[in-house]
PDB file of N, CA and C in Angstrom:
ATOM      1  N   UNK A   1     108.299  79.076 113.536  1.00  0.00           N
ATOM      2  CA  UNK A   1     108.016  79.711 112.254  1.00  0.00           C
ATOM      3  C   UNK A   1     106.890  80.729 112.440  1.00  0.00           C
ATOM      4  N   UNK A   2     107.146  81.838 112.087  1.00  0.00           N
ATOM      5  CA  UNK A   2     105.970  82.880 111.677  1.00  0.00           C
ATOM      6  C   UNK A   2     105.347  83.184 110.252  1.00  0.00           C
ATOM      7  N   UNK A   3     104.416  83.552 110.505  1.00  0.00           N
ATOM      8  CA  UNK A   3     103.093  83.970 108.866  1.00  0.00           C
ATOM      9  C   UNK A   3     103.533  85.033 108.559  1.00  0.00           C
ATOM     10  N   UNK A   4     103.535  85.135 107.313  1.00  0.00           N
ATOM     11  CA  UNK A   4     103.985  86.142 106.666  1.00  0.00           C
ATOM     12  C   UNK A   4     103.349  86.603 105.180  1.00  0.00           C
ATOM     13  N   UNK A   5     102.313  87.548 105.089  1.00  0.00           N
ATOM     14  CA  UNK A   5     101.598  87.726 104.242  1.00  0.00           C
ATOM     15  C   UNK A   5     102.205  88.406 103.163  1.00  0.00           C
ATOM     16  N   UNK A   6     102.447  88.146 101.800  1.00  0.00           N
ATOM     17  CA  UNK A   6     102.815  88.887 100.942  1.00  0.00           C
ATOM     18  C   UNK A   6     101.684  89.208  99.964  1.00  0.00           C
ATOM     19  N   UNK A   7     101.683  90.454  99.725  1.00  0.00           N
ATOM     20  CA  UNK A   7     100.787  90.868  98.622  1.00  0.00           C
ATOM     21  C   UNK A   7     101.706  91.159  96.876  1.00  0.00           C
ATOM     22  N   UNK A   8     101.185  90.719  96.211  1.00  0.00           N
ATOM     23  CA  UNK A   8     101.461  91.135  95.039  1.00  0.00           C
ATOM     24  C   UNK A   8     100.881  91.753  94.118  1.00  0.00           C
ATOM     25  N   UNK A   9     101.498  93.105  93.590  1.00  0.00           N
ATOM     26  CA  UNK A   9     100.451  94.308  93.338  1.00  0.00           C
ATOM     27  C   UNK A   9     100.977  93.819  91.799  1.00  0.00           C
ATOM     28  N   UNK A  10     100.397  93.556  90.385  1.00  0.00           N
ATOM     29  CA  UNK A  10     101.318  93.797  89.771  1.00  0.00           C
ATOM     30  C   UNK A  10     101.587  95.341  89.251  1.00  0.00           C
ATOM     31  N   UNK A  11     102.375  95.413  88.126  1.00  0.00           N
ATOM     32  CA  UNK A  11     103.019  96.895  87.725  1.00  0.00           C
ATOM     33  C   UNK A  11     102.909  96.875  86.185  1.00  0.00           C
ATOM     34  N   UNK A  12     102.961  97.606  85.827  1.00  0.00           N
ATOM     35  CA  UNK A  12     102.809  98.251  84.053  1.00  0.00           C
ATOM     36  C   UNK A  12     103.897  97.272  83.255  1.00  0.00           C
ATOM     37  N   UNK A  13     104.806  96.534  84.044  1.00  0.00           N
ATOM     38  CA  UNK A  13     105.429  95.561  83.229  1.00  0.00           C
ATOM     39  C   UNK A  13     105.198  94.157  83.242  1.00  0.00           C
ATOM     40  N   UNK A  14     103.413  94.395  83.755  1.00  0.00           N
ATOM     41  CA  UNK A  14     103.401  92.547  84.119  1.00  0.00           C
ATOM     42  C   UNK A  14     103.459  91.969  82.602  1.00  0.00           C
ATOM     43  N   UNK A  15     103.668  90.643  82.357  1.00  0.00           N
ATOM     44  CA  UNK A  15     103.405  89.994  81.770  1.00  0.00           C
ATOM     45  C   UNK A  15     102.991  88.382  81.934  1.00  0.00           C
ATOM     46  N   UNK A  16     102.026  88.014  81.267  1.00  0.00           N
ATOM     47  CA  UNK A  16     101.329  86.853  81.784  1.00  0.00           C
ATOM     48  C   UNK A  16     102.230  85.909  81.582  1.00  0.00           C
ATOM     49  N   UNK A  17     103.139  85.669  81.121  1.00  0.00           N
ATOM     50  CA  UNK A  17     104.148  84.253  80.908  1.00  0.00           C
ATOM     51  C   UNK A  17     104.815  84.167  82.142  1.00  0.00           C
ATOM     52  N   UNK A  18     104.398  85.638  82.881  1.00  0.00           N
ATOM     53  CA  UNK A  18     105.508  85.173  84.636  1.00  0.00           C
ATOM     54  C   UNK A  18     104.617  84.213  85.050  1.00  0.00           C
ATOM     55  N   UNK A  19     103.310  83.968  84.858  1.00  0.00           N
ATOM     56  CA  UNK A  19     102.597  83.613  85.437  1.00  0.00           C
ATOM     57  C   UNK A  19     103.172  81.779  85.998  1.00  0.00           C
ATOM     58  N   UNK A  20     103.500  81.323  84.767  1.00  0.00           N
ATOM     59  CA  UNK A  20     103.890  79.348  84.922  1.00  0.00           C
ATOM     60  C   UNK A  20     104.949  79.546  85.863  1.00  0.00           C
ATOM     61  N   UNK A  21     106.312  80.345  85.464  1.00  0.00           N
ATOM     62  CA  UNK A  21     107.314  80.476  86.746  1.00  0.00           C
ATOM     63  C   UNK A  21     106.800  80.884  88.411  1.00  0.00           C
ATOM     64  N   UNK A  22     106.252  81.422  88.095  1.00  0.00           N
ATOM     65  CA  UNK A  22     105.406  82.204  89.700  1.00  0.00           C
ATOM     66  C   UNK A  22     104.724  80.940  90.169  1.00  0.00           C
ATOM     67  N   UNK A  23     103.744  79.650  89.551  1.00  0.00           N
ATOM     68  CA  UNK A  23     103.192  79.201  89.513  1.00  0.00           C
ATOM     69  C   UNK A  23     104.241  77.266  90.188  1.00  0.00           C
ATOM     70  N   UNK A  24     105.024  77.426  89.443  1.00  0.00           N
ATOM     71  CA  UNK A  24     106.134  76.835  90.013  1.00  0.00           C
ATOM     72  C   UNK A  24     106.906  76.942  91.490  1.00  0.00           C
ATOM     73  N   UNK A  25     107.556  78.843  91.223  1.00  0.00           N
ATOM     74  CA  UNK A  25     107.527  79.026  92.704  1.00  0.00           C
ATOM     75  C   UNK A  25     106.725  78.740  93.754  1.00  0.00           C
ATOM     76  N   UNK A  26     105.484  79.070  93.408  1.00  0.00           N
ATOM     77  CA  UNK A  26     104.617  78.507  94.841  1.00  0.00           C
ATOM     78  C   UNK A  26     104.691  77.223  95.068  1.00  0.00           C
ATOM     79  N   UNK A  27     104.219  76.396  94.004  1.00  0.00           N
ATOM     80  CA  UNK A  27     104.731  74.969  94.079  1.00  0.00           C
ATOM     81  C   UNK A  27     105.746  74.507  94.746  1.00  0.00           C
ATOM     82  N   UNK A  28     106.566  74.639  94.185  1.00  0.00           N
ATOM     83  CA  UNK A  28     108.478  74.702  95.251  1.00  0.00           C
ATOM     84  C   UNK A  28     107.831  74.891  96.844  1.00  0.00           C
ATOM     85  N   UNK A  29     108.069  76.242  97.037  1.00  0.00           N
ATOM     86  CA  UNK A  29     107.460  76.471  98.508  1.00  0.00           C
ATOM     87  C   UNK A  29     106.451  75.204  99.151  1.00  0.00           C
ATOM     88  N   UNK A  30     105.656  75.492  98.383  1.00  0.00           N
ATOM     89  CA  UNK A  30     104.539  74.456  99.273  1.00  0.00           C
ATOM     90  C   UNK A  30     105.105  72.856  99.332  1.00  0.00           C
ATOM     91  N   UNK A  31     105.891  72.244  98.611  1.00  0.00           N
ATOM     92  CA  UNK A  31     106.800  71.365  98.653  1.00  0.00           C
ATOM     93  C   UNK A  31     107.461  71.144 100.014  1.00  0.00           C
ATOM     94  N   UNK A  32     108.293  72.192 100.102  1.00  0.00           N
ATOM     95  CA  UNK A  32     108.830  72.507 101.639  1.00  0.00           C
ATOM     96  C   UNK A  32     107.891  73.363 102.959  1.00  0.00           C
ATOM     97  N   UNK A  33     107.041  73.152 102.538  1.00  0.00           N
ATOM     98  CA  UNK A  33     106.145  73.553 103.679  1.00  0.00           C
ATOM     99  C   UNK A  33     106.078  74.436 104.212  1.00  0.00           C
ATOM    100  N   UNK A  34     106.926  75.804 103.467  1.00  0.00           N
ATOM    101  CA  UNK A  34     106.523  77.090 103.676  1.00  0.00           C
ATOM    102  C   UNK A  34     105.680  77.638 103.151  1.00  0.00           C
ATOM    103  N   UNK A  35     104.546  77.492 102.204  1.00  0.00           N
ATOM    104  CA  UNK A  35     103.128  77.670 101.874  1.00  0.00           C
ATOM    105  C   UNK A  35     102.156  77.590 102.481  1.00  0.00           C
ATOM    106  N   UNK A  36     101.105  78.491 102.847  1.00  0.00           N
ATOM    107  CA  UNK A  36     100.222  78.255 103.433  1.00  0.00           C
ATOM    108  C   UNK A  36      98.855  78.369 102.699  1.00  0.00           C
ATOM    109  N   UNK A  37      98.654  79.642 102.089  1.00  0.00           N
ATOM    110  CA  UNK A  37      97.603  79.633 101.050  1.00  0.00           C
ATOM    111  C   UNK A  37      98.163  80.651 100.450  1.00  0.00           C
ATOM    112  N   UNK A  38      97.324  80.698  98.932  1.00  0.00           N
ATOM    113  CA  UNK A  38      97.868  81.808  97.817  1.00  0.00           C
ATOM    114  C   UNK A  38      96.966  81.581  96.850  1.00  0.00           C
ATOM    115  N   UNK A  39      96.559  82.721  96.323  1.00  0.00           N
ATOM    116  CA  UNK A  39      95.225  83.154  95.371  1.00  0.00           C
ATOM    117  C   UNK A  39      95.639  84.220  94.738  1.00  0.00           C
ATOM    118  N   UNK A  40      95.155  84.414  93.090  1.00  0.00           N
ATOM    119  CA  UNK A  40      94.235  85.919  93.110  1.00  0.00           C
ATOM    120  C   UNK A  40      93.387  86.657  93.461  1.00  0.00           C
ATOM    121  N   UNK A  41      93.788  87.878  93.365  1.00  0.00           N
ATOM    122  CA  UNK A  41      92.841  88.982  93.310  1.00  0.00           C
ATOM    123  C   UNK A  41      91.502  89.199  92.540  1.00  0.00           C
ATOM    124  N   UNK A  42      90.449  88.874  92.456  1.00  0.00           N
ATOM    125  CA  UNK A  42      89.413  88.623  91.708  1.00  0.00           C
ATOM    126  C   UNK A  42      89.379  89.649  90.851  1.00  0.00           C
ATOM    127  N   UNK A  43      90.190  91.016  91.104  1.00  0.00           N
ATOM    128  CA  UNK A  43      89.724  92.311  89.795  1.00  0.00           C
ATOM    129  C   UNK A  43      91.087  92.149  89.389  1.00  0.00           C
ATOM    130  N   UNK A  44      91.703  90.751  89.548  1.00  0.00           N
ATOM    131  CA  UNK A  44      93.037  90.958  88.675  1.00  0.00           C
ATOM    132  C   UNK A  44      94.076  91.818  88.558  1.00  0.00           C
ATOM    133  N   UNK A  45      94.583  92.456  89.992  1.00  0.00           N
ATOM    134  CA  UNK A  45      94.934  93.593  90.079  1.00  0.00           C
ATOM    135  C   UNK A  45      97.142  92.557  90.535  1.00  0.00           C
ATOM    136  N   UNK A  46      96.497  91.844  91.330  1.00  0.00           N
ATOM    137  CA  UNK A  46      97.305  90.991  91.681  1.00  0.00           C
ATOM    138  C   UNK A  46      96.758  89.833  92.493  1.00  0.00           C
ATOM    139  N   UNK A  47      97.921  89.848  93.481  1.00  0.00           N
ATOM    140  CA  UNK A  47      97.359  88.629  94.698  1.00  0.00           C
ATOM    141  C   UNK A  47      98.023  88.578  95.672  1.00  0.00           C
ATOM    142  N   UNK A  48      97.812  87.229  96.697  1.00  0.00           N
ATOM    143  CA  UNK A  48      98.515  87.448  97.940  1.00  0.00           C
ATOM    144  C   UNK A  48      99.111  85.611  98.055  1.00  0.00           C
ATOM    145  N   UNK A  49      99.403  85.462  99.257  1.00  0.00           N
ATOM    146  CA  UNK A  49     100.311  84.042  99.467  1.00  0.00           C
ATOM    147  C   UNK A  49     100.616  84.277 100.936  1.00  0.00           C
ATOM    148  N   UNK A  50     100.904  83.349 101.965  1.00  0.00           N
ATOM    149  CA  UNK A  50     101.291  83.802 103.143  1.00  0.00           C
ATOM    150  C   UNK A  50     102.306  82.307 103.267  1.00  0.00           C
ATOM    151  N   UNK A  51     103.244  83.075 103.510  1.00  0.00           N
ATOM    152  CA  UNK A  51     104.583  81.763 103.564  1.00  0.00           C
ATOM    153  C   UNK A  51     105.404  82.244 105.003  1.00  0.00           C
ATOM    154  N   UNK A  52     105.357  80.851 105.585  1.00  0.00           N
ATOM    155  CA  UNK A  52     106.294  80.381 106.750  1.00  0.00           C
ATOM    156  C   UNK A  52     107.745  80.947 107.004  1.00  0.00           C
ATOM    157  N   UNK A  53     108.266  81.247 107.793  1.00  0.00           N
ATOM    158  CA  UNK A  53     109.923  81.663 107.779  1.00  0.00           C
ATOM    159  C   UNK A  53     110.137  81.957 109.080  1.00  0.00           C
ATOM    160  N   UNK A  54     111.192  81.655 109.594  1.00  0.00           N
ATOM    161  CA  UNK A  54     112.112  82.243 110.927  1.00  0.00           C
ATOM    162  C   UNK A  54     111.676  83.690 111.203  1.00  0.00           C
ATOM    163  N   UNK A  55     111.749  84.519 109.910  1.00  0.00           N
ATOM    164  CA  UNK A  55     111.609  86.837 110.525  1.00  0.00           C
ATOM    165  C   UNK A  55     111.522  86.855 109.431  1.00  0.00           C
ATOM    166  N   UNK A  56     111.304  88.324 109.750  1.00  0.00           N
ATOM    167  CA  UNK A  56     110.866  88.904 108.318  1.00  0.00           C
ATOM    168  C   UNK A  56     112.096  89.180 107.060  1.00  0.00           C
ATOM    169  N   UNK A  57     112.975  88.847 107.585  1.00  0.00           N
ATOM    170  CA  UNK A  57     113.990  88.953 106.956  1.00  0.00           C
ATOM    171  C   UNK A  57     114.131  87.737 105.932  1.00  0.00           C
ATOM    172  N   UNK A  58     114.120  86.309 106.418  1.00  0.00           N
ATOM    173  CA  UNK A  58     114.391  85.485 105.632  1.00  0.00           C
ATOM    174  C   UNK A  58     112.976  85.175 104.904  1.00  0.00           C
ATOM    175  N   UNK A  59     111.517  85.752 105.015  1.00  0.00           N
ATOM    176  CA  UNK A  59     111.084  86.027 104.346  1.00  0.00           C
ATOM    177  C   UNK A  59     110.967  86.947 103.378  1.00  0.00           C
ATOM    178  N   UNK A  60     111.536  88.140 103.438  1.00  0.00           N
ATOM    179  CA  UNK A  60     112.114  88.690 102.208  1.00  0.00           C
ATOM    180  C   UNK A  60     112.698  88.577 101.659  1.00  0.00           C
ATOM    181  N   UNK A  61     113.736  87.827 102.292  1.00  0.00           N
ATOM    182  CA  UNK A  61     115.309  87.531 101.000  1.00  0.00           C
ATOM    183  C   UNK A  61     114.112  85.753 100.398  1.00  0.00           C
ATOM    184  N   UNK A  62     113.500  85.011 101.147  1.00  0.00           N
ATOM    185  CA  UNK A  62     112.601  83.952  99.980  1.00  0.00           C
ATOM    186  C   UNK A  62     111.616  84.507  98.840  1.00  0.00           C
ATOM    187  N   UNK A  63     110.569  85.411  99.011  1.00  0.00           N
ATOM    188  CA  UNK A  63     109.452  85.731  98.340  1.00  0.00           C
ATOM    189  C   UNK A  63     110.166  87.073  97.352  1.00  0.00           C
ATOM    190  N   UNK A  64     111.589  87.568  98.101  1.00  0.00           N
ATOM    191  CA  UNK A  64     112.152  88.647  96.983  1.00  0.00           C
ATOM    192  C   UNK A  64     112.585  87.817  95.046  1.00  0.00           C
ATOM    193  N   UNK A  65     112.831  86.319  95.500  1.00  0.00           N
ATOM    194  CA  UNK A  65     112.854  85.784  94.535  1.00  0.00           C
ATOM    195  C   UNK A  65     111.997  85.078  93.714  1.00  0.00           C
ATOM    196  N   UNK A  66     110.836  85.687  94.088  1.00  0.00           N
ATOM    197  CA  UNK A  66     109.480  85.222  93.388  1.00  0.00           C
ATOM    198  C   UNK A  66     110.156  85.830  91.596  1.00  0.00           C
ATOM    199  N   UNK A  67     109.519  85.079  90.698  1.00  0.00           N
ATOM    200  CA  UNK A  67     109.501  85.335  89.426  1.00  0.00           C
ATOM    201  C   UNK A  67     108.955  86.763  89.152  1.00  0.00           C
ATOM    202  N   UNK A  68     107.974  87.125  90.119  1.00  0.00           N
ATOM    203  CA  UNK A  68     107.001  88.073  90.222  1.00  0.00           C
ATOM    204  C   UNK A  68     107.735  89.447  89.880  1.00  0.00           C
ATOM    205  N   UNK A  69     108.365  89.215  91.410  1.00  0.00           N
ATOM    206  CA  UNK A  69     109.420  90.047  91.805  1.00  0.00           C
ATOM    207  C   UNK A  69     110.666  90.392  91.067  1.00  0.00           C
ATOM    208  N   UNK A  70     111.114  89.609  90.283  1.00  0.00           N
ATOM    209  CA  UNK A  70     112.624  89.839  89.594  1.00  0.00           C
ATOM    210  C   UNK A  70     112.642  90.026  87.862  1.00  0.00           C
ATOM    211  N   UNK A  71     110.995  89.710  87.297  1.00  0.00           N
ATOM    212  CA  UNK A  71     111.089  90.185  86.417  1.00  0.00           C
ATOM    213  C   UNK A  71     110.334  91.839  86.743  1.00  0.00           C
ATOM    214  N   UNK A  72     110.232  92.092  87.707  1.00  0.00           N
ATOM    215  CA  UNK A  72     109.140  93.463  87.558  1.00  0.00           C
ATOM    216  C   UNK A  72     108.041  93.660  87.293  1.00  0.00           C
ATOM    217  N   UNK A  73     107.436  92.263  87.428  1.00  0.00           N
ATOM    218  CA  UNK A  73     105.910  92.098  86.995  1.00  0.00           C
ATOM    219  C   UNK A  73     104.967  92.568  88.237  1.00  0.00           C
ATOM    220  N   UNK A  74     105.083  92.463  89.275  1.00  0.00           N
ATOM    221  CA  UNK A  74     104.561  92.959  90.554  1.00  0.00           C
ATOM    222  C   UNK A  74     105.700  93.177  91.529  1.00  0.00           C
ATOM    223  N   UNK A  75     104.599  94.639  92.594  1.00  0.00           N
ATOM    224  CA  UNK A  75     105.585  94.451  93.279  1.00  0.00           C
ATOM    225  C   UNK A  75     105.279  93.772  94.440  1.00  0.00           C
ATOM    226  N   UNK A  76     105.763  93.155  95.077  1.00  0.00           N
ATOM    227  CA  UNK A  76     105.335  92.827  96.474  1.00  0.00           C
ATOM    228  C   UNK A  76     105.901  93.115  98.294  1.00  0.00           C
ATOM    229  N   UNK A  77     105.287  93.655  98.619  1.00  0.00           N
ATOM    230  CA  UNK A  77     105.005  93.484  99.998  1.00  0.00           C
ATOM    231  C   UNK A  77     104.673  92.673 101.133  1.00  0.00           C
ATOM    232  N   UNK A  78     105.819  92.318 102.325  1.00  0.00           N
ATOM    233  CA  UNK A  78     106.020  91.546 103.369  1.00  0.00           C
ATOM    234  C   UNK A  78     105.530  92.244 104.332  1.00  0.00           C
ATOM    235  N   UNK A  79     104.526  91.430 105.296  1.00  0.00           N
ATOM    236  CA  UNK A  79     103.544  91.771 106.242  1.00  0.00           C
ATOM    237  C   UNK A  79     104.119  90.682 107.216  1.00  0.00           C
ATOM    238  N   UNK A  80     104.296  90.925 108.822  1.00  0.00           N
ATOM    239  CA  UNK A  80     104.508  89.574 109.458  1.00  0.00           C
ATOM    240  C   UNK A  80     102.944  89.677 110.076  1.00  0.00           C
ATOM    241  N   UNK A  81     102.294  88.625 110.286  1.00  0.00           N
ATOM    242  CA  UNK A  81     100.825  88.754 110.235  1.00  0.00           C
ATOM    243  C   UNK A  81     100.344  87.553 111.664  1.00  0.00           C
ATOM    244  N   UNK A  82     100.092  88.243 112.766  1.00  0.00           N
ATOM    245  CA  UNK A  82      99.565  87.135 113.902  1.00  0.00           C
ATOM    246  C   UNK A  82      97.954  87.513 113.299  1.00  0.00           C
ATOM    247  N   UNK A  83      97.617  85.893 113.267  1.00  0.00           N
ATOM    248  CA  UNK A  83      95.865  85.469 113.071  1.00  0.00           C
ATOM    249  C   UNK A  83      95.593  85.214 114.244  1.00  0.00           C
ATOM    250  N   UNK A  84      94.435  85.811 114.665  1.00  0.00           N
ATOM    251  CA  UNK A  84      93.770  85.770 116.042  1.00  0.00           C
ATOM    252  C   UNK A  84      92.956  85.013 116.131  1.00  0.00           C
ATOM    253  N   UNK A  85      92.288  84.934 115.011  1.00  0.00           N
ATOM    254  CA  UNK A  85      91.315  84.194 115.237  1.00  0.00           C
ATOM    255  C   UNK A  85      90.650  83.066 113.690  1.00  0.00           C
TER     256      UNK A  85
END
């Protein structure tokens, strides 16, 4: 399994009720042990999450179905991310 950092920017259509579904999703994930950590952005702009997966691929087709993501509330971006240290 590789790290995979996603950022979530939100967009002019966020709305805070994605927030419990999004909030769920991570839940789910971290359930199955593709969670690693996930926070906000302290100026509330968005946030980030770094979740487990085979490539970057089946991490995009997982985190593309963030609540985040499918109502248009943020957008997010897949990073495959080696920690050095």
């Amino acid at each position: 399994m590789r790290k995979y950092l996603v950022l979530a920017i939100r967009t002019s259509a966020y709305d805070p009720a994605v927030g419990e579904p999004h909030r769920q999703f991570l839940g789910d994930l971290r359930t199955r042990d593709m969670l690693q950590e996930s926070g906000p952005f302290t100026d509330s702009t968005g946030g980030a999450y770094i979740v487990l997966a085979e490539s970057r691929a089946a991490a995009e087709a997982l985190v593309f179905t963030d609540p985040l993501h499918t109502t248009g509330a943020a957008d997010l971006t897949v990073y495959e991310w080696e920690i050095t240290g």
